[in-house]
N, C-alpha and C. Protein backbone atom coordinates (compact mmCIF):
# COMPACT_ATOMS: atom_id res chain seq x y z
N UNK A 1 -26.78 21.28 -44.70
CA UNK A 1 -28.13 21.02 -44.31
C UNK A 1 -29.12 21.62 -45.30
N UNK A 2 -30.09 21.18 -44.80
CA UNK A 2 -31.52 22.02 -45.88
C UNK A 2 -32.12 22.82 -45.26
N UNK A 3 -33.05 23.63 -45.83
CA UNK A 3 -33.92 24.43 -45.24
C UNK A 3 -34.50 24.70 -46.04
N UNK A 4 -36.07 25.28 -45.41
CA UNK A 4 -37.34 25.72 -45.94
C UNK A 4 -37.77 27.10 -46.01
N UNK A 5 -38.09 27.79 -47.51
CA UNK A 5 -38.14 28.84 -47.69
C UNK A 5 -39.35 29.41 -47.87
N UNK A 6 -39.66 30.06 -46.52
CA UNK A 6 -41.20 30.57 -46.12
C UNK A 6 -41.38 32.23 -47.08
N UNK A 7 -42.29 32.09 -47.08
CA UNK A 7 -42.52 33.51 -47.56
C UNK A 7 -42.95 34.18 -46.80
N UNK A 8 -42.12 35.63 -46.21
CA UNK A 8 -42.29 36.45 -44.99
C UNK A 8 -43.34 37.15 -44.96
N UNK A 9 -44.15 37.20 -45.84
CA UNK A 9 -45.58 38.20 -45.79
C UNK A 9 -46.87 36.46 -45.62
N UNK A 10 -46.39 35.76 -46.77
CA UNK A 10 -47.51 34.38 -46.12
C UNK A 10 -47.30 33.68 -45.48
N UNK A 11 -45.93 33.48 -45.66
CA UNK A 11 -46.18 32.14 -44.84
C UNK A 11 -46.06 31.14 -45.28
N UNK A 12 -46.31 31.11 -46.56
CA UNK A 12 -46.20 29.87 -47.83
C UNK A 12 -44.83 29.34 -47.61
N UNK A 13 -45.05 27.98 -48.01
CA UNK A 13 -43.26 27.26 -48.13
C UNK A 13 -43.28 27.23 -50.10
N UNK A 14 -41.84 27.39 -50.04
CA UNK A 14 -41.44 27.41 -51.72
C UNK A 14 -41.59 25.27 -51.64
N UNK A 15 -42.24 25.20 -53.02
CA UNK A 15 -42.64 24.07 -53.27
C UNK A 15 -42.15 23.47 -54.62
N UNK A 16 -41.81 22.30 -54.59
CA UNK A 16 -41.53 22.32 -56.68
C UNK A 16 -41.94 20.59 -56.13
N UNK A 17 -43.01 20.49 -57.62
CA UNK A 17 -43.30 19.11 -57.95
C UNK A 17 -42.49 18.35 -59.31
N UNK A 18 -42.48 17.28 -59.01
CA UNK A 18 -41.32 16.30 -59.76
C UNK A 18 -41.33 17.03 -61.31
N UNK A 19 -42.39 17.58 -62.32
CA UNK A 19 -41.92 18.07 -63.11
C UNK A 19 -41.49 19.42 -63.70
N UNK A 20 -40.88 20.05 -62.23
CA UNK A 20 -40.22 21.37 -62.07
C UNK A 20 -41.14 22.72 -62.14
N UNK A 21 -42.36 22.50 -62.03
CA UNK A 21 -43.38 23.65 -61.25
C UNK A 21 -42.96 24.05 -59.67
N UNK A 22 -42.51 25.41 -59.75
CA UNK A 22 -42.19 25.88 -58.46
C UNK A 22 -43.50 26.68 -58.17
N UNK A 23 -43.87 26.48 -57.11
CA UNK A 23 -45.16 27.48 -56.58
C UNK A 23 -45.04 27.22 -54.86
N UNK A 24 -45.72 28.24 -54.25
CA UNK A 24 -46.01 28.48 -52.94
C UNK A 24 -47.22 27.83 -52.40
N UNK A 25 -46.88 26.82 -51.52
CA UNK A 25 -47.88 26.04 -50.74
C UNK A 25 -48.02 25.72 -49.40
N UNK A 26 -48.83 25.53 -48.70
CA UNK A 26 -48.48 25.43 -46.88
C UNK A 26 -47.61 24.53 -46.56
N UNK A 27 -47.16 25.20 -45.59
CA UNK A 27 -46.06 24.52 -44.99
C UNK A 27 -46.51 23.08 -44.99
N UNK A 28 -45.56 21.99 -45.08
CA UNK A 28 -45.40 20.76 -44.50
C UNK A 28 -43.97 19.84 -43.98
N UNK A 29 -43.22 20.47 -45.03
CA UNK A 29 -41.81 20.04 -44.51
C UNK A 29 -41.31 19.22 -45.54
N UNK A 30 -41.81 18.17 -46.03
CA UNK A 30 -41.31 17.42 -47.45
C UNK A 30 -40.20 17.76 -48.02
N UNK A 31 -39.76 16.62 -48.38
CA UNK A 31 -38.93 16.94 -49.31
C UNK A 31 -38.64 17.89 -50.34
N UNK A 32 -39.91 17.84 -51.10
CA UNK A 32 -40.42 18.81 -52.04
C UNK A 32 -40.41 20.49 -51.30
N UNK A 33 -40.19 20.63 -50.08
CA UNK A 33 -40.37 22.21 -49.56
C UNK A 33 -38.28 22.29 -49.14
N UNK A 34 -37.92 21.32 -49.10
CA UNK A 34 -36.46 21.89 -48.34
C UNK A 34 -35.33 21.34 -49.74
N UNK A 35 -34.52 22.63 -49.58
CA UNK A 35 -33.70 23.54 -50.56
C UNK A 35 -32.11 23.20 -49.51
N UNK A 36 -31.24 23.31 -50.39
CA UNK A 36 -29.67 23.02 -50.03
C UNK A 36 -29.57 24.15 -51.14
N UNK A 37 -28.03 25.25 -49.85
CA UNK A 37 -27.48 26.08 -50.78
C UNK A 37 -26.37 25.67 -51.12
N UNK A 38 -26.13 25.45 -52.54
CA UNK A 38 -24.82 25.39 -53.00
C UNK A 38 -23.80 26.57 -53.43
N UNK A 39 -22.68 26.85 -52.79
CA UNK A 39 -21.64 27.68 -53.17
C UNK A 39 -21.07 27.63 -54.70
N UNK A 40 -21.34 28.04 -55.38
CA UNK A 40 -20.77 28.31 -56.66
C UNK A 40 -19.55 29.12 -56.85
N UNK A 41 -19.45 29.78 -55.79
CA UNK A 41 -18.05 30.97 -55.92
C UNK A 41 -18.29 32.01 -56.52
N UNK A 42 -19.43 32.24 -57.34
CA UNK A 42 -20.14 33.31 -58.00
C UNK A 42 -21.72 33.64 -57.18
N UNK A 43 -22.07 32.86 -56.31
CA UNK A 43 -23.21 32.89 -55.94
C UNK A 43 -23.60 31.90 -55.40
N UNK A 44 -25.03 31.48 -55.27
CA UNK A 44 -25.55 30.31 -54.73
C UNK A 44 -26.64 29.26 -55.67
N UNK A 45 -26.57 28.56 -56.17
CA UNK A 45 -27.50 27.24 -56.69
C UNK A 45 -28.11 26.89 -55.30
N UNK A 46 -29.15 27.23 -55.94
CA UNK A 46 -30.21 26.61 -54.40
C UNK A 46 -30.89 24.90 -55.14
N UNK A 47 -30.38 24.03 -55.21
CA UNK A 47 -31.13 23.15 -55.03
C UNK A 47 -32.14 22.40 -54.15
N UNK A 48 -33.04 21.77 -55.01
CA UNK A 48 -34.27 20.73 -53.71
C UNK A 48 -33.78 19.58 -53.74
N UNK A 49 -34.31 18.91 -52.32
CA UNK A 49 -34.30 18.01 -51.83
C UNK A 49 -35.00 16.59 -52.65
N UNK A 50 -35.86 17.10 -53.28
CA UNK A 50 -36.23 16.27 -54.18
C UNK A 50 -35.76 16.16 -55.34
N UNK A 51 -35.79 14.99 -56.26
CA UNK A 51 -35.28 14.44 -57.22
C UNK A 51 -36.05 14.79 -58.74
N UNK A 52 -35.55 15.58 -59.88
CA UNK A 52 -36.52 14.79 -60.99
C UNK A 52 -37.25 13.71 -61.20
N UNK A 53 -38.24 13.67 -61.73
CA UNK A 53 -38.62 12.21 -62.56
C UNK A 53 -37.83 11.34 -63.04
N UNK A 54 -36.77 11.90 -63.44
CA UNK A 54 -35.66 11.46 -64.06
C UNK A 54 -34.62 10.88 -62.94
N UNK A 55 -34.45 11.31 -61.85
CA UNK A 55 -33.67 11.07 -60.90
C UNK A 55 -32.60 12.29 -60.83
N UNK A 56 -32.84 13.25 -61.66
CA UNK A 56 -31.90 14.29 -61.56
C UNK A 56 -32.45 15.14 -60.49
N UNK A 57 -30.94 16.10 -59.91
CA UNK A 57 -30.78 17.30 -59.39
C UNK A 57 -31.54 18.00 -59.77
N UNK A 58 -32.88 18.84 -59.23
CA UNK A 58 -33.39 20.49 -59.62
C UNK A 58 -32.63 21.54 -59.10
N UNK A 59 -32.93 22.08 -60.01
CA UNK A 59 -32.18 23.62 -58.93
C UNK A 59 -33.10 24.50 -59.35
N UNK A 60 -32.89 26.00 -58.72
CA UNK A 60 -33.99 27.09 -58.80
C UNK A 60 -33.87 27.72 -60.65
N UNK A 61 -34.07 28.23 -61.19
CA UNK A 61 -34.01 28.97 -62.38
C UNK A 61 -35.12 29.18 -62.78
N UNK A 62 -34.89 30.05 -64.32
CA UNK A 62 -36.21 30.60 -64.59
C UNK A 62 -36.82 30.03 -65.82
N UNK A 63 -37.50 30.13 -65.90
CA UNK A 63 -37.86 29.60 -67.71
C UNK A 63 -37.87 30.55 -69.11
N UNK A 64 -37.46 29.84 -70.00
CA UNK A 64 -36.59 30.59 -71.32
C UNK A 64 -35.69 31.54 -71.35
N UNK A 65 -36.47 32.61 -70.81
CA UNK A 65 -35.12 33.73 -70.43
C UNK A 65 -35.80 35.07 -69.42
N UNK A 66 -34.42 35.37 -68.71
CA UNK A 66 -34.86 35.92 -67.50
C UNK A 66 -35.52 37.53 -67.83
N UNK A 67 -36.32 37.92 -67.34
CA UNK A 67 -37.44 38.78 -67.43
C UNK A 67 -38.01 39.32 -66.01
N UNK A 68 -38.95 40.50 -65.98
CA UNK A 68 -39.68 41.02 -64.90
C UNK A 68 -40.94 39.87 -64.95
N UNK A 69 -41.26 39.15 -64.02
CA UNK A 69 -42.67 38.30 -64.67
C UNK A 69 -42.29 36.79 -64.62
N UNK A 70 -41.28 36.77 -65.03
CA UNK A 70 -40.89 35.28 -65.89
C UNK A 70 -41.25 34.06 -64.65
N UNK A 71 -41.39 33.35 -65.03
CA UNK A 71 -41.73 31.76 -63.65
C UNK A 71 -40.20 31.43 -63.26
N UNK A 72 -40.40 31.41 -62.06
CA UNK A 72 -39.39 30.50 -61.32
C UNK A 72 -39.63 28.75 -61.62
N UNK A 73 -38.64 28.54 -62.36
CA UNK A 73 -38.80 26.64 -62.49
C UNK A 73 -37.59 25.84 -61.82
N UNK A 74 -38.04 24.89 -61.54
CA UNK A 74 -36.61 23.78 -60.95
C UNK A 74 -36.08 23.20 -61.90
N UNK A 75 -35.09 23.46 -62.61
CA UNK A 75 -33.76 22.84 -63.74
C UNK A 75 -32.65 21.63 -63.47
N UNK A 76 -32.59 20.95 -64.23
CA UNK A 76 -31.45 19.95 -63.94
C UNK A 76 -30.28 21.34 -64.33
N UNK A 77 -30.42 22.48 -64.85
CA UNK A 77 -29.19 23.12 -64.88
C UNK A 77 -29.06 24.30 -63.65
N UNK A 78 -27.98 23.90 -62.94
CA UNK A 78 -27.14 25.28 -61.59
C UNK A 78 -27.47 26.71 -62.52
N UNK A 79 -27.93 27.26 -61.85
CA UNK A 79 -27.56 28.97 -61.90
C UNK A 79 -27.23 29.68 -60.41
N UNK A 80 -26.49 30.77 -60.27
CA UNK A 80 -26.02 31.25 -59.77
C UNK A 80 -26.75 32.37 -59.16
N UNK A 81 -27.75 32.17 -58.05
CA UNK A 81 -28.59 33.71 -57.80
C UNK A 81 -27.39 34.46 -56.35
N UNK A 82 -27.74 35.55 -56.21
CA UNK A 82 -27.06 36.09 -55.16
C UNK A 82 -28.29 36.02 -53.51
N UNK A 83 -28.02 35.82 -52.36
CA UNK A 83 -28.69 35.90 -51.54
C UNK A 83 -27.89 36.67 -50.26
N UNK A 84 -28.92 37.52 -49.89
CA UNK A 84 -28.57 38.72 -48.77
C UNK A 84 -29.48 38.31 -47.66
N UNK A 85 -28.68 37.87 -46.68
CA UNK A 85 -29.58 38.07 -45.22
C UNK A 85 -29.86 39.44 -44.52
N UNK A 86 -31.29 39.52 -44.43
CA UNK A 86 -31.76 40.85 -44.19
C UNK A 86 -32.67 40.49 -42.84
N UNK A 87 -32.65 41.58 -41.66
CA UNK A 87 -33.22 40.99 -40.28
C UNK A 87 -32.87 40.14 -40.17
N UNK A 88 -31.64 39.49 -40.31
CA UNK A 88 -31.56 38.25 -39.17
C UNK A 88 -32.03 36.62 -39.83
N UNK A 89 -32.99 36.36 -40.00
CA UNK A 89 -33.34 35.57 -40.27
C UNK A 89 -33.80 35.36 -41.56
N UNK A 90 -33.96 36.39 -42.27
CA UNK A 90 -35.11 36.47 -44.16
C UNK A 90 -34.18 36.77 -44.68
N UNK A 91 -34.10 36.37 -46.00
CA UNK A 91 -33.33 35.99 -47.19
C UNK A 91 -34.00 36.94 -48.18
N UNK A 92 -32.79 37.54 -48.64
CA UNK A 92 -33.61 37.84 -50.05
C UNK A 92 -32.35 37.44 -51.15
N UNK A 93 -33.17 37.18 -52.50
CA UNK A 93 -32.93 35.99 -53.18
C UNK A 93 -32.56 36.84 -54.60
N UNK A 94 -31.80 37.24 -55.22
CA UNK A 94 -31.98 38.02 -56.44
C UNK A 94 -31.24 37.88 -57.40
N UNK A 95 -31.20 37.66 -58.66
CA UNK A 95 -30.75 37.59 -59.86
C UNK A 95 -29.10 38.68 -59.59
N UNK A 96 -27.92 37.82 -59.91
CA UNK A 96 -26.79 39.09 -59.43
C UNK A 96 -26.66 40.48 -60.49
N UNK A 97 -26.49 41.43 -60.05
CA UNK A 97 -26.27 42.76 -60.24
C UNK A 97 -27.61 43.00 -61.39
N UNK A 98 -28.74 43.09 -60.69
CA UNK A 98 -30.49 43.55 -61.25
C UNK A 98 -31.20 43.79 -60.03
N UNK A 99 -32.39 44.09 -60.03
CA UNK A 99 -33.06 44.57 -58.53
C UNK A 99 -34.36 43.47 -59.22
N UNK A 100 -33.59 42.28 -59.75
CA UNK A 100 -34.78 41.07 -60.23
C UNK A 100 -34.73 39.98 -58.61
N UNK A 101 -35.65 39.59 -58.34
CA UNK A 101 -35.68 38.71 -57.20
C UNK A 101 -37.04 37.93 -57.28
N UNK A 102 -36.70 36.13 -56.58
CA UNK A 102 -38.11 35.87 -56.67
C UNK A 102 -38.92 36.00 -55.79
N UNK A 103 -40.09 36.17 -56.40
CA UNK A 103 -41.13 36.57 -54.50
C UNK A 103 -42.57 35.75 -55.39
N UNK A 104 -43.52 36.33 -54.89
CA UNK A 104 -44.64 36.09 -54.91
C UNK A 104 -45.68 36.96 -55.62
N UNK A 105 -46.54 37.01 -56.76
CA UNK A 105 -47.15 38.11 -57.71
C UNK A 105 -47.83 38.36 -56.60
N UNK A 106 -48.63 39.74 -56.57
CA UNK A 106 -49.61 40.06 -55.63
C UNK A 106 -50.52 40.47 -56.70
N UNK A 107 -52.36 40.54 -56.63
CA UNK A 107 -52.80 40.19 -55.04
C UNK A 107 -53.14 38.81 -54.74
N UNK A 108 -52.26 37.74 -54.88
CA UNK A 108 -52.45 36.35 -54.81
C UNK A 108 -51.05 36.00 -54.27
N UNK A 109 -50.37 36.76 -53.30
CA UNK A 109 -49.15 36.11 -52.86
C UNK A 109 -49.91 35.60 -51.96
N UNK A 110 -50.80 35.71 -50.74
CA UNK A 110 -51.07 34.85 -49.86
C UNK A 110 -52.11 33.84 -49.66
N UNK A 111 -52.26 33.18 -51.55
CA UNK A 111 -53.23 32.01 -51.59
C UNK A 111 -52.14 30.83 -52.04
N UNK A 112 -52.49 29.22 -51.23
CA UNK A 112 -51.36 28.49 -51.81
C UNK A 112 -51.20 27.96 -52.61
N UNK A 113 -50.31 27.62 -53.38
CA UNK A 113 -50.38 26.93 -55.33
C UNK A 113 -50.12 28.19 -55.93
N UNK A 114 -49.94 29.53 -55.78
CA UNK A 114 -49.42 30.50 -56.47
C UNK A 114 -47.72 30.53 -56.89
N UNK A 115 -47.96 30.43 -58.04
CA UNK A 115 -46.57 30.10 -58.73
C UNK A 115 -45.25 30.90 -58.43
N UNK A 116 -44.14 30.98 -58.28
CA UNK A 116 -43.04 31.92 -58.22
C UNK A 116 -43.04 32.69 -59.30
N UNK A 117 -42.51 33.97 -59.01
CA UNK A 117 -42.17 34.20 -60.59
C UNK A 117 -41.19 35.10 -60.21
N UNK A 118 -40.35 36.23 -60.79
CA UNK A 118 -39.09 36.69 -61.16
C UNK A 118 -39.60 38.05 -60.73
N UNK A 119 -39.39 38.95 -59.88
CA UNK A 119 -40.59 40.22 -59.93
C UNK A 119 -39.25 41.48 -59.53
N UNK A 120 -39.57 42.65 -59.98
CA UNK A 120 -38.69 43.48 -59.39
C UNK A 120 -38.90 44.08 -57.86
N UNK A 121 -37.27 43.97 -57.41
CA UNK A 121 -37.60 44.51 -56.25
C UNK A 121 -38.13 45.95 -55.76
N UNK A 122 -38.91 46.53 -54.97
CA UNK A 122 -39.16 47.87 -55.21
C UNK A 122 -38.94 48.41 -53.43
């Protein structure tokens, strides 16, 4: 199944438009907001529900190379993030063996169209 990845302080749904801009926007449900986890055996490829321009698979990743900061983008290429259910219901999402995870920059995590990016956990 799919599911939609809210952000626990906004509220925002994770969003990616057809040419792989991931950012945080209000909920609606779209295609464009719901994510399938794929088992890799090393981790999880979170792909969307939506398609490239191209007709390809996105999946979550980062752009050029991974960093404190760096943008979360949707890739026709799988990567492997690790995800920990914490309370029950919230996910946390993190680059395996780094305290790198994606969230939301502050003080603009709770306006919508704010981009993902790669941030350390603290």
């Amino acid at each position: 199944g799919s599911y939609v990845l809210l952000n626990a302080a906004s509220g925002t749904a994770l969003d990616v438009d057809t040419s792989g801009i991931v950012a945080a926007h209000l909920y609606h449900g779209e295609e464009n907001q719901q994510w399938v986890f794929v088992n890799t055996g090393r981790g999880w490829a979170i792909r969307s529900s939506r398609l490239s321009q191209e007709g390809k698979a996105l999946y979550l990743s980062f752009k050029h190379r991974l960093r404190k900061d760096a943008p979360v983008v949707a890739s026709t290429t799988p990567v492997s993030w690790y995800v920990w259910e914490v309370d029950g219901a919230e996910l946390r999402i993190h680059w395996p063996d780094s305290d790198l995870v994606f969230d939301l920059p502050c003080p603009d995590w709770d306006s919508p169209g704010v981009p993902v990016r790669v941030l350390e956990f603290i």
